[in-house]
Protein backbone atom coordinates (compact mmCIF):
# COMPACT_ATOMS: atom_id res chain seq x y z
CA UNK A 1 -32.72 4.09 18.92
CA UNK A 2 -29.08 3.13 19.60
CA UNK A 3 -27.37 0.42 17.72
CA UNK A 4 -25.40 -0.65 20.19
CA UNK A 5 -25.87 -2.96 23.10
CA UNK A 6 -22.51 -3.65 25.23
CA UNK A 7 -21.75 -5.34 28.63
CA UNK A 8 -21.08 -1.93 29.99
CA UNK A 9 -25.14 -0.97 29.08
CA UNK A 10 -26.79 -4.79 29.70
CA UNK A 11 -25.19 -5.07 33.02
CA UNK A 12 -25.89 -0.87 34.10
CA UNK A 13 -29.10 -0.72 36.25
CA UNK A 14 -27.86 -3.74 38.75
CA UNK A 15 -24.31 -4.21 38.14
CA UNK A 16 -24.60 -8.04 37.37
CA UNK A 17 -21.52 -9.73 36.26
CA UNK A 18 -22.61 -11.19 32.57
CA UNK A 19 -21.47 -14.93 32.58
CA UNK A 20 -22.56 -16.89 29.54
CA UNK A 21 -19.98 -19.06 27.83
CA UNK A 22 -20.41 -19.18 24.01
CA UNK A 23 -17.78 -22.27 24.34
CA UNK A 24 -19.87 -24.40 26.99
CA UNK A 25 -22.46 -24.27 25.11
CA UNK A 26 -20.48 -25.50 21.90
CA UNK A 27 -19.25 -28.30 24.45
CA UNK A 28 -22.97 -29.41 24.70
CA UNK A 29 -23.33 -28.82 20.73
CA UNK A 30 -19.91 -31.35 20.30
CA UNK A 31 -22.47 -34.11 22.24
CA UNK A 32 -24.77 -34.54 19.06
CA UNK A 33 -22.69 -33.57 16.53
CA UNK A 34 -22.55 -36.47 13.51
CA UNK A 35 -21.14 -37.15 10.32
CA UNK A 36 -24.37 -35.33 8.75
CA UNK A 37 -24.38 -32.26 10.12
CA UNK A 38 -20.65 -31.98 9.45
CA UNK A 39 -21.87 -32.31 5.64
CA UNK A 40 -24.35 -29.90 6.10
CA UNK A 41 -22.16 -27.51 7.48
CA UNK A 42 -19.37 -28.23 4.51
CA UNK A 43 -21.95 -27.54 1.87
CA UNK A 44 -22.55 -24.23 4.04
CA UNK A 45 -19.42 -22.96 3.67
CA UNK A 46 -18.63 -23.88 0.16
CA UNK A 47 -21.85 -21.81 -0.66
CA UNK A 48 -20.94 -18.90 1.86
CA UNK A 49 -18.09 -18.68 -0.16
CA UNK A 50 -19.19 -18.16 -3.61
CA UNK A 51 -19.63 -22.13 -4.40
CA UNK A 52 -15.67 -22.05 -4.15
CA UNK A 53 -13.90 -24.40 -1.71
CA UNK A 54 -11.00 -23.21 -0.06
CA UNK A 55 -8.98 -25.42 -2.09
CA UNK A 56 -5.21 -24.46 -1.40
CA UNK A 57 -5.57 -21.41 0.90
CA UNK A 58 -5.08 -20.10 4.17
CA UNK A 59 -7.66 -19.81 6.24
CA UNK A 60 -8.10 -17.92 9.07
CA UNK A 61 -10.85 -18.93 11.39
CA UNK A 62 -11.63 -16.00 13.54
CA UNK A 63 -14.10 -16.81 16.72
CA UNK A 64 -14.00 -20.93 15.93
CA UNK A 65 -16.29 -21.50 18.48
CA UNK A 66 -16.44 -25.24 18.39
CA UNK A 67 -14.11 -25.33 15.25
CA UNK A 68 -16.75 -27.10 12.70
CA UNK A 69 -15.91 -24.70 10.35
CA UNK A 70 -12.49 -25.41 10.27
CA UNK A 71 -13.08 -28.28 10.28
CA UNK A 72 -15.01 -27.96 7.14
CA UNK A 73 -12.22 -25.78 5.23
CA UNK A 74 -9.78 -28.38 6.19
CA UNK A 75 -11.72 -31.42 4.48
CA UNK A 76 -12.05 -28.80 1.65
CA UNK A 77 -8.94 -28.97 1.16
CA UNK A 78 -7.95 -25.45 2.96
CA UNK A 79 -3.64 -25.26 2.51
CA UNK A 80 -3.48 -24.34 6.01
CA UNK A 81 -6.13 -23.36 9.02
CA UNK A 82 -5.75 -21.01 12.13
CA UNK A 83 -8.62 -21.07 14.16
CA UNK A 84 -8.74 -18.11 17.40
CA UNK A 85 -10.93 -17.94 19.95
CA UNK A 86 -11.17 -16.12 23.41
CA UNK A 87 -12.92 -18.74 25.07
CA UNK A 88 -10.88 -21.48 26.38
CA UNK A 89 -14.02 -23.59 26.35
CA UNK A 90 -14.22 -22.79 22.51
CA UNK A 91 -10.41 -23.77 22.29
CA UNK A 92 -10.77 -27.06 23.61
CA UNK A 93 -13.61 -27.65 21.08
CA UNK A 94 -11.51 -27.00 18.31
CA UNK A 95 -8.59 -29.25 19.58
CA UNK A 96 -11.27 -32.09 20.48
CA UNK A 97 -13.18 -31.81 16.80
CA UNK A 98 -9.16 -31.54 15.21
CA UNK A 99 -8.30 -34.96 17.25
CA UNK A 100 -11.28 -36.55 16.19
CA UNK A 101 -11.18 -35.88 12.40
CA UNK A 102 -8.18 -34.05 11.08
CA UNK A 103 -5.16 -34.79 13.44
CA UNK A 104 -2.73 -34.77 10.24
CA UNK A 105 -4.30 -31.49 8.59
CA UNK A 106 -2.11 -28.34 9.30
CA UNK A 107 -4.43 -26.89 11.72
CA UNK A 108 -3.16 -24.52 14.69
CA UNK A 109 -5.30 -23.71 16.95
CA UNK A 110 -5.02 -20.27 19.30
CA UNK A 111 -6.37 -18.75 21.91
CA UNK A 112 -6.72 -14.83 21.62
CA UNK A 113 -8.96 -12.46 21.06
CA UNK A 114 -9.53 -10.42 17.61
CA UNK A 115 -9.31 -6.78 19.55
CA UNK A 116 -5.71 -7.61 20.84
CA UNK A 117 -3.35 -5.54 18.91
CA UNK A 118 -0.65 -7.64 19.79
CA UNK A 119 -2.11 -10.78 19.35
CA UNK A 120 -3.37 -9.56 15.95
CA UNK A 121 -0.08 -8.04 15.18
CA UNK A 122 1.44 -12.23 15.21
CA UNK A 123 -1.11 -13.58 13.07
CA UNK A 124 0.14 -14.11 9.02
CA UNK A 125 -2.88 -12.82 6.52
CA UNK A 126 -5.27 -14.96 5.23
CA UNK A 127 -6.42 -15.57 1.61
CA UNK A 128 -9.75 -16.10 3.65
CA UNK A 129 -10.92 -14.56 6.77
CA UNK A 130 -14.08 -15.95 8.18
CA UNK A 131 -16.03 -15.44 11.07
CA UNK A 132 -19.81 -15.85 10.79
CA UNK A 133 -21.74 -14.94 14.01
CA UNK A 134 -18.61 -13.66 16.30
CA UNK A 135 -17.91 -10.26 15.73
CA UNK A 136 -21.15 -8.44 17.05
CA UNK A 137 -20.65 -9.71 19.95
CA UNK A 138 -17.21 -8.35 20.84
CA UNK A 139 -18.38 -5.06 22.42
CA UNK A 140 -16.40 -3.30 19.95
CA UNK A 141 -17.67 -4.93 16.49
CA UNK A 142 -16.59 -2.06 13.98
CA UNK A 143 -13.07 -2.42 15.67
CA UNK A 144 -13.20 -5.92 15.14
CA UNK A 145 -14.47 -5.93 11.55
CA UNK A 146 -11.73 -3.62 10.75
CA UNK A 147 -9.21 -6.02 12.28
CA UNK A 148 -10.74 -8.74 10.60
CA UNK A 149 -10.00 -7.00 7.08
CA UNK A 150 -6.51 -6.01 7.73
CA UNK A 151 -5.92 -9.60 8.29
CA UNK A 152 -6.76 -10.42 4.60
CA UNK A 153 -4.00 -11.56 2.24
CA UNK A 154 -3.96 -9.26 -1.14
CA UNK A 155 -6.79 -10.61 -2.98
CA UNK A 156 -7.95 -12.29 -0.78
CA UNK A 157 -11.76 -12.66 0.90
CA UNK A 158 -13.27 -12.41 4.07
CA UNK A 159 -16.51 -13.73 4.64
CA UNK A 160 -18.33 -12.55 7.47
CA UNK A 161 -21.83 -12.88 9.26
CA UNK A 162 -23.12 -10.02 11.57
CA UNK A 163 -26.76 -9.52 13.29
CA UNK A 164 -29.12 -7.69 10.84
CA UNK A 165 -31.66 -5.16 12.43
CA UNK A 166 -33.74 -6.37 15.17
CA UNK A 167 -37.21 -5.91 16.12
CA UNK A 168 -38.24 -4.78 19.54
CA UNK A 169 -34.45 -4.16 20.50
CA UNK A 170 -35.12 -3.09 24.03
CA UNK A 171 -37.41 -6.72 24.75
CA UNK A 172 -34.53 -8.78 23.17
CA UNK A 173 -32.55 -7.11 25.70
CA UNK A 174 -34.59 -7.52 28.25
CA UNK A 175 -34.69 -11.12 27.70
CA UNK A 176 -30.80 -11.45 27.78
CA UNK A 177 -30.41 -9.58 30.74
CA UNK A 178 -32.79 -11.82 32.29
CA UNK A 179 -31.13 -14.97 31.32
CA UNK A 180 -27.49 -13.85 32.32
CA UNK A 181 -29.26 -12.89 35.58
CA UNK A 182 -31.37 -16.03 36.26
CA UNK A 183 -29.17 -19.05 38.02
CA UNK A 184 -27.64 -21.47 36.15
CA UNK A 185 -29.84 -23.89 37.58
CA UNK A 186 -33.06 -21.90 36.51
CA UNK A 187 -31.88 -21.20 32.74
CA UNK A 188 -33.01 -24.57 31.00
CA UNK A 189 -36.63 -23.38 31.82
CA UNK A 190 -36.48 -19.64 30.19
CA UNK A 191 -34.50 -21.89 27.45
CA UNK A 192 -37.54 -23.58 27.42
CA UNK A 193 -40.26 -20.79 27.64
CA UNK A 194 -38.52 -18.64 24.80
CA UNK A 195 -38.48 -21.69 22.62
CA UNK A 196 -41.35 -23.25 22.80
CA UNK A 197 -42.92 -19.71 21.58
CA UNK A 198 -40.33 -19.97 18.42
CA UNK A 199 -41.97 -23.43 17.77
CA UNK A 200 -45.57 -21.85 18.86
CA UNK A 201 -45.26 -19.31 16.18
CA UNK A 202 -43.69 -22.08 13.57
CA UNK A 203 -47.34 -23.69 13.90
CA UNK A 204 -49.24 -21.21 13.72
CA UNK A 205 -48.26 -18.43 11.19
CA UNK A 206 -45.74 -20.61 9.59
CA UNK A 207 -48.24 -23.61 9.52
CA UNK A 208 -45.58 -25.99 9.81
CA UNK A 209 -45.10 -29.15 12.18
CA UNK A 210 -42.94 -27.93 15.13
CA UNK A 211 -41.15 -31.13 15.44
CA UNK A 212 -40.12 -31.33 12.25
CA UNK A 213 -39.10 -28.50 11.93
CA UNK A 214 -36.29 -28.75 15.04
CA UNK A 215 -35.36 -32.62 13.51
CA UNK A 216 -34.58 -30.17 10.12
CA UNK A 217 -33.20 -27.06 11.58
CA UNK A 218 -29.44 -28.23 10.66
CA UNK A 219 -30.54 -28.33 6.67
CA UNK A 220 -31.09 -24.93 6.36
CA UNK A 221 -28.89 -23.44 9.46
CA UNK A 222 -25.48 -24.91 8.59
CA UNK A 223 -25.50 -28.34 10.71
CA UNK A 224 -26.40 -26.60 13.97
CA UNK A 225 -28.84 -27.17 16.77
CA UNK A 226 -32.20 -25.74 17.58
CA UNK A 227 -31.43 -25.48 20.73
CA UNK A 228 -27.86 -24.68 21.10
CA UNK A 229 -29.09 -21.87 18.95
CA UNK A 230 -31.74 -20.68 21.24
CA UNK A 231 -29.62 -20.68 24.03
CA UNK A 232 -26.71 -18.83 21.97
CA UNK A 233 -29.34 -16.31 21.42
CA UNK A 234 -30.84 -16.04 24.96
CA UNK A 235 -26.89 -15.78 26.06
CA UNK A 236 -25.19 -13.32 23.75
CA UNK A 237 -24.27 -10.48 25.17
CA UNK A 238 -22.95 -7.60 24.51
CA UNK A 239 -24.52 -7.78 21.18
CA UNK A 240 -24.54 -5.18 18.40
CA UNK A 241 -26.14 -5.09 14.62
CA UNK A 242 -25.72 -3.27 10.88
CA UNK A 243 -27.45 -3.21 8.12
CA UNK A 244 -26.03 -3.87 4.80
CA UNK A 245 -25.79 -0.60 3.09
CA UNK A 246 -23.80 0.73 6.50
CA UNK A 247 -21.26 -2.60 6.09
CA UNK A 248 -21.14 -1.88 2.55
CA UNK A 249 -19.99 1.55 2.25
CA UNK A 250 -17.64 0.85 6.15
CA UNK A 251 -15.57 -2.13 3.72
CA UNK A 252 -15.47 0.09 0.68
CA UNK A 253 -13.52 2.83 2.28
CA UNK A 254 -10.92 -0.15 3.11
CA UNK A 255 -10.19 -1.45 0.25
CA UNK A 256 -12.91 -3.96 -0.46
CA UNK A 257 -15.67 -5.07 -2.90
CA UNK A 258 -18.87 -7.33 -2.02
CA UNK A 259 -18.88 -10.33 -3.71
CA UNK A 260 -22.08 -11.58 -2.39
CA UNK A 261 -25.00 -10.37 0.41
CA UNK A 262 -27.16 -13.09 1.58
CA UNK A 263 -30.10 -10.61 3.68
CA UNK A 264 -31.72 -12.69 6.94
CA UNK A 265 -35.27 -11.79 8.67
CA UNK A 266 -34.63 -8.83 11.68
CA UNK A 267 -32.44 -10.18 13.77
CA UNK A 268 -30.91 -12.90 11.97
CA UNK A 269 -27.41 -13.17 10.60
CA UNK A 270 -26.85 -11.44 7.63
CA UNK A 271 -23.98 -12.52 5.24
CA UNK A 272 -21.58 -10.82 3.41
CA UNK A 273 -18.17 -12.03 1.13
CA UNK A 274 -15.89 -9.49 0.95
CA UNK A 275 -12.62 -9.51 -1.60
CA UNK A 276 -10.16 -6.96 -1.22
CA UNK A 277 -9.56 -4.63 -4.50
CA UNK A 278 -6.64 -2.34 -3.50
């Protein structure tokens, strides 16, 4: 079965133009987001990064979405941050969360997209590269993973989050489809349907109290939202997936070593920390 899933392929049997914004719904995320989650993500990063803050490097911050996690690396004492982002939406995130709680860190902010040679071509390298989340979604993701490397400084790291396996590919897809089809106005209620079933099946196989688990979601998913998240989901396309051995031996021929692998459930985000060798 193919590993691929692109705009081009989603949108093929009826031509539908494929609308979600990742950065409206970061807007909505920006509505609820508190001093606690902010910690939560912090501690997230610190870990994704081998339990080392970014304490006096660059750090490049490719597909910021709503720029917590520059955010983070800048309270962590980051030398400087550069967070990108296609999506104006996402930009003005960024800008709002850098106004709000780090106006005097040296933080640029830029809007551009990781597949732009040009754009690409202007950016400085990084001692750290990260972008957890982003890059399967591109339409082109081993393009953009390979941009993403050349982008780290000599010795440097990239850490990096991409979509592990999925099961039932062609329902997942079917569900997107349907959700970038549907009307705005009709969206909340798939929103709804799809994640009410999560919560179903959190109740009974998991056994666990459904409520609590959405009031604890940001604990152990890096200060986000339940249902930002389910909506991120029902939104993202194009969307593509790897599985680590594939990503593994794909860096190695570049240059890099894997410093850590942290391996998610089909379909969730597996990470990876990458250090350049050569």
């Amino acid at each position: 079965m193919s590993e691929r899933f692109t705009n081009a392929e989603a949108a093929s049997l009826s031509g539908e133009r494929l609308s979600f914004s990742f950065g409206d719904n970061w807007v909505r995320y920006l509505q609820r987001l508190d001093e606690h989650q902010i910690r939560q993500a912090e501690e997230s990063l610190a870990e994704a990064l081998g339990g080392e803050p970014p304490i006096g490097k660059t750090f490049l911050d490719v597909g910021c979405g709503s720029g917590l996690f520059s955010l983070c690396a800048a309270r962590l004492g980051a030398a400087t941050i550069v967070s990108m982002d296609i999506d104006p939406a996402s930009i003005a995130c960024a800008k709002r969360l850098r106004g709000a709680h780090a106006d005097s860190a040296p933080w640029s902010i830029l809007q551009g997209s990781v597949l732009d040679q040009d754009f690409v071509a202007g950016l400085e390298p990084a001692d750290i590269v990260y972008s957890w989340g982003v890059l399967h979604h591109t339409g082109a993701m081993w393009d953009a993973i390979d941009r993403c490397l050349r982008l780290v400084a000599p010795g440097g790291q990239a850490c990096i989050a991409l979509y592990n396996r999925p099961n039932h590919l062609r329902s997942q897809l079917v569900l997107k489809r349907t959700y970038n089809r549907l009307p705005r106005f009709l969206r909340p209620g798939l929103v709804g349907a799809y994640a009410f079933g999560l919560l179903g099946a959190v109740l009974f196989k998991a056994r666990r109290n459904p409520i609590e688990y959405v009031r604890a979601y940001g604990r152990r998913s890096r200060g986000m939202s339940f249902w930002r998240d389910v909506e991120d989901w029902l939104g993202g396309l194009p969307f593509e997936w790897t599985e680590p051995p594939r990503l593994i031996a794909f860096v190695r021929a570049r240059g890099f070593e894997v410093d850590r692998v942290v391996t998610r459930p089909p379909g969730g985000n597996n990470e990876y920390l990458l250090r350049q060798v050569t």
